[in-house]
Protein backbone atom coordinates (compact mmCIF):
# COMPACT_ATOMS: atom_id res chain seq x y z
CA UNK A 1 -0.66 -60.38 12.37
CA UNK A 2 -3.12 -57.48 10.31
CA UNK A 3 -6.67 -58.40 10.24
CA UNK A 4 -7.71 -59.38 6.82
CA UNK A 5 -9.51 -56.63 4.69
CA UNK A 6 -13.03 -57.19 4.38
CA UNK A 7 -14.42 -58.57 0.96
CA UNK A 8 -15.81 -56.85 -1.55
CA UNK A 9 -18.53 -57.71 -3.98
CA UNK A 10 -18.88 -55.68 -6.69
CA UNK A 11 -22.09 -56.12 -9.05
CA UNK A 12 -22.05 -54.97 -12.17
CA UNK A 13 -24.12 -51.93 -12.10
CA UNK A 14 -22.01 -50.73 -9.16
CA UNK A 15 -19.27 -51.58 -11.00
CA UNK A 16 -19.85 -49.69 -13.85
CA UNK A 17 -20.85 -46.67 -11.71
CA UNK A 18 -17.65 -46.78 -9.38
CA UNK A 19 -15.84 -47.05 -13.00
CA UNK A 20 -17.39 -43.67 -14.26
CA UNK A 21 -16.79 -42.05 -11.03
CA UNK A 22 -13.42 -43.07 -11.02
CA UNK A 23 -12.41 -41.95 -14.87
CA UNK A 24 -14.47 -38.55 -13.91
CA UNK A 25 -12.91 -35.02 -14.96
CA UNK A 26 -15.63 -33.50 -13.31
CA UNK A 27 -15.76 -35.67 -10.13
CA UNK A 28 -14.37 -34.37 -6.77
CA UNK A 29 -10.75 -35.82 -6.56
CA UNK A 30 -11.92 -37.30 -2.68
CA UNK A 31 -14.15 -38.85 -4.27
CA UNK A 32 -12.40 -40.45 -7.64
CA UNK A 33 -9.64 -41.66 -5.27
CA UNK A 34 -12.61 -43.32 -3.25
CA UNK A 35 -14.14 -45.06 -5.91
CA UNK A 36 -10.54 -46.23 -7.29
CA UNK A 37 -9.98 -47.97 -3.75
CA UNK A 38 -13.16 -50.02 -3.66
CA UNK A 39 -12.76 -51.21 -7.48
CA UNK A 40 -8.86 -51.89 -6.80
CA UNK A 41 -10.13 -53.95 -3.72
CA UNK A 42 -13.25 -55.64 -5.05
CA UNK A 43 -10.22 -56.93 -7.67
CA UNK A 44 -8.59 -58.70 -5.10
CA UNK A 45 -5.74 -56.00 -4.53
CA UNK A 46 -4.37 -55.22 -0.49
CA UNK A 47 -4.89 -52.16 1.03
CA UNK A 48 -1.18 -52.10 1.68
CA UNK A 49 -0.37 -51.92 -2.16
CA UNK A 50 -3.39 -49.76 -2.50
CA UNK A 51 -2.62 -46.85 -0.43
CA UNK A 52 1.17 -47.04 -2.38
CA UNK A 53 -0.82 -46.87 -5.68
CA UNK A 54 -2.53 -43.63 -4.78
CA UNK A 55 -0.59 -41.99 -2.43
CA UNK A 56 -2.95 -43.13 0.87
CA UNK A 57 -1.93 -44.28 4.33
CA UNK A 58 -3.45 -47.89 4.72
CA UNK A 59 -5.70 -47.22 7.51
CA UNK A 60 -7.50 -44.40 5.01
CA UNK A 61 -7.85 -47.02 2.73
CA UNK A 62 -9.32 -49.45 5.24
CA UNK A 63 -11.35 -46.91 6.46
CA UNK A 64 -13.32 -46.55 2.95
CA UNK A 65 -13.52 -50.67 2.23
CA UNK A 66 -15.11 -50.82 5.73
CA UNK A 67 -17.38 -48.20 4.76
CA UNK A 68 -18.12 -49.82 1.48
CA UNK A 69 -18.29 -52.98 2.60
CA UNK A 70 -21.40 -51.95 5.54
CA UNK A 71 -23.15 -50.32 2.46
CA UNK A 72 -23.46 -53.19 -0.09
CA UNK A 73 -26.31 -54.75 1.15
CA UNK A 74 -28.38 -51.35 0.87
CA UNK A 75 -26.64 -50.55 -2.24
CA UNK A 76 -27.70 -53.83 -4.06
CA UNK A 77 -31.18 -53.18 -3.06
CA UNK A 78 -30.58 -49.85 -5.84
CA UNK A 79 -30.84 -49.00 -9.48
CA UNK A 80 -30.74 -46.31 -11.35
CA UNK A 81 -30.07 -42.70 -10.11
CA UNK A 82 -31.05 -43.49 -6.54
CA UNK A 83 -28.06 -45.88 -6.74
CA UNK A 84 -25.50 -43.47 -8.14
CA UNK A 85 -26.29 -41.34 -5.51
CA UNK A 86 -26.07 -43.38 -2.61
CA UNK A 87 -22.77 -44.89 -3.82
CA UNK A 88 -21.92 -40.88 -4.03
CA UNK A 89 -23.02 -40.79 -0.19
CA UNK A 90 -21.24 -43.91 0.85
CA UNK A 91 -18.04 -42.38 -0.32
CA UNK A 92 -18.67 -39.19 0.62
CA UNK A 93 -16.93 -37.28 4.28
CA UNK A 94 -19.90 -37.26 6.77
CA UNK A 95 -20.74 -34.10 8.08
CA UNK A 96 -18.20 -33.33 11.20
CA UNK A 97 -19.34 -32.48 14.69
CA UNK A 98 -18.70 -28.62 15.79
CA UNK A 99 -20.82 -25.87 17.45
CA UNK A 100 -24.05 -24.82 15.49
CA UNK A 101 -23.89 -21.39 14.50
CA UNK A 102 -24.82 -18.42 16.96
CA UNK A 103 -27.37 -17.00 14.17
CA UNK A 104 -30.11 -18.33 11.76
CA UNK A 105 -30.10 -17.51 8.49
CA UNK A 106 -33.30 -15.31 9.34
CA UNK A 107 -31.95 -13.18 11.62
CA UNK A 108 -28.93 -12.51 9.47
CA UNK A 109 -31.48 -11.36 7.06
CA UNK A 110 -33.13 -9.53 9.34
CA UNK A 111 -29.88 -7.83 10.31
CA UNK A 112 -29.13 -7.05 6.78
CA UNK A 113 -32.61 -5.94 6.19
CA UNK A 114 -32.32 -3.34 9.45
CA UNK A 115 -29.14 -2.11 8.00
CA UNK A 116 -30.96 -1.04 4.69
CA UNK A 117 -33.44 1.25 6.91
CA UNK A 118 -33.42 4.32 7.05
CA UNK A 119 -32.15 4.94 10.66
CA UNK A 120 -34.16 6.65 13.10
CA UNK A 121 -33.46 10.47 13.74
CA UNK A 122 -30.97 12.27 15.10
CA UNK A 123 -28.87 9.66 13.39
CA UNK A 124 -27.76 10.47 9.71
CA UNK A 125 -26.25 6.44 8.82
CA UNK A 126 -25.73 3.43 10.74
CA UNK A 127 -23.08 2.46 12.84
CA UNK A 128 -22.21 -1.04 13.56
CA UNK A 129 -22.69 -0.08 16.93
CA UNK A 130 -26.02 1.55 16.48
CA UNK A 131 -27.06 -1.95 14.69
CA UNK A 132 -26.11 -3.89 17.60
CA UNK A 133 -28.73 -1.85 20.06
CA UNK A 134 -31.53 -1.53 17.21
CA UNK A 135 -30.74 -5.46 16.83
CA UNK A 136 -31.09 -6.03 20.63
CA UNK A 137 -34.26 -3.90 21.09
CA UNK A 138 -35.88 -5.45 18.19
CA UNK A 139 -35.54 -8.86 19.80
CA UNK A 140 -33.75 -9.45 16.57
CA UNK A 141 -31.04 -11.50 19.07
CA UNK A 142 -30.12 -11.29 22.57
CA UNK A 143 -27.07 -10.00 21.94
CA UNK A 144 -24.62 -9.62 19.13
CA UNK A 145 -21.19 -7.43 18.74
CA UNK A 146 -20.26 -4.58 16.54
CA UNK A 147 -17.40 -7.26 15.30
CA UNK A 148 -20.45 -9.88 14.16
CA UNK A 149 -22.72 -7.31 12.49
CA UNK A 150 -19.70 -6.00 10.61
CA UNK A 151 -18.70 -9.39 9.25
CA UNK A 152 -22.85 -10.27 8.09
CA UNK A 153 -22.62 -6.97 6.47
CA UNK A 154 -20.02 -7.55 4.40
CA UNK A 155 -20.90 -10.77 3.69
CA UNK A 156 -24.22 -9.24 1.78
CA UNK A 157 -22.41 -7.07 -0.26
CA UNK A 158 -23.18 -7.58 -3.95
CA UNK A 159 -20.59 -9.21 -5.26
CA UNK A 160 -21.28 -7.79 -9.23
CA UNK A 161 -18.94 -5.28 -10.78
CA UNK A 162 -20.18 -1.49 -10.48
CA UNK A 163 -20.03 -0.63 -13.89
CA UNK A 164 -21.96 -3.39 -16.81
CA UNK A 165 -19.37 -5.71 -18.35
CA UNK A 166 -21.31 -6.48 -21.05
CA UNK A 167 -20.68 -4.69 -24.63
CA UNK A 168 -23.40 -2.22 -25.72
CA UNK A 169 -26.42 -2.82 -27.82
CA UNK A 170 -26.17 -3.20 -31.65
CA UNK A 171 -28.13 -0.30 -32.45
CA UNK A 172 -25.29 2.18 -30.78
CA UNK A 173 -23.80 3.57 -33.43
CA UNK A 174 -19.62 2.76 -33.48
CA UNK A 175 -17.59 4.43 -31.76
CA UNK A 176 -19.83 5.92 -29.21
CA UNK A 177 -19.72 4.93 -25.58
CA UNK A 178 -22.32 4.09 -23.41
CA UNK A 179 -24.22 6.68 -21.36
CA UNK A 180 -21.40 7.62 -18.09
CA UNK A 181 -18.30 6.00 -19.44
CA UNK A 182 -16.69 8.89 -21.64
CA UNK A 183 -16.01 10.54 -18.17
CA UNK A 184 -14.03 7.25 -16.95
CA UNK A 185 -12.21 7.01 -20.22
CA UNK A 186 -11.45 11.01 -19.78
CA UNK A 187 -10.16 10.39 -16.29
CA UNK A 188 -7.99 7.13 -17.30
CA UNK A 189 -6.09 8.98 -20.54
CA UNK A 190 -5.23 12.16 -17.94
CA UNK A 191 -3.74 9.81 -15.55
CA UNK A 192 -1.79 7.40 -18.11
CA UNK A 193 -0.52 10.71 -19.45
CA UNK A 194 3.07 10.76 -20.03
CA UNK A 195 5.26 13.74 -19.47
């Protein structure tokens, strides 16, 4: 015999929240699915025919009335924004266990900052193998590959486009390109050129 699925009570200012949550365009679909399951069970309905509505497993569904269900005490205790944000909590995924990064986010930036040095003579550039020993005598890190350095540096790249996407001023007279770019519309026409 299945346990029985823990009740619900659903007060109206919850209610209405869970409701706008649920109807939400904007709303992660996680969490408009969760919101759906605790105002389908708070009227009455089984997780069973639940999960069938909305495409769930029934021990999913459980899993969020259970979660629900330890929350209403603190959640009637709200009003306001400070409720519609812990009912956004409650129905959130809590953070999942796995190893903490190797790196801070300052000695990334350190490591990007290094990179943007000039480097020391004889050397003309960096390598990502020159980074790693400047890193390591810097006490930037203990140690670091060529592989890891490589990977924060292209994670700094700008991500903008090279050239401004934005039309020119008004006062440009029409017809006239910007400063640079009758060169790149030279060198497109020569190679769209047909024979």
């Amino acid at each position: 015999m299945a346990r029985p699925a823990p009740l619900i009570e659903l007060p109206p200012e919850p209610r209405t929240v869970l409701e706008g949550l649920a109807r939400s365009r904007e709303t992660a679909h996680s969490l408009v699915q969760r919101a759906q399951i605790v105002l389908r069970a708070a009227d009455g309905e089984r997780s069973k025919a639940i999960g069938q509505a909305l495409g769930l497993n029934e021990d999913a569904v459980g899993q969020w009335r259970r979660r629900w269900v330890d929350a209403q005490e603190r959640l009637a205790a709200l009003t306001g924004p400070r409720l519609v944000a812990a009912i956004k909590e409650v129905l959130s995924d809590r953070p999942r266990c796995g190893a903490p990064g190797d790196f801070t986010p300052e000695q990334i930036c350190q490591i990007i900052a290094l990179a943007c040095e000039t480097p020391p003579d004889p050397l003309t550039h960096w390598t990502r193998h020159d980074l790693v020993r400047e890193t390591i005598a810097r006490g930037i890190a203990p140690t670091i590959s060529a592989t890891t350095i490589g990977r924060f540096l292209k994670s700094g790249r700008p991500q903008a486009a090279s050239h401004p996407l934005l039309a020119p001023p008004q006062h440009r007279r029409r017809g006239q390109l910007p400063e640079g770019r009758a060169h790149d519309l030279q060198a497109l026409s020569s190679s769209h050129r047909v024979p």
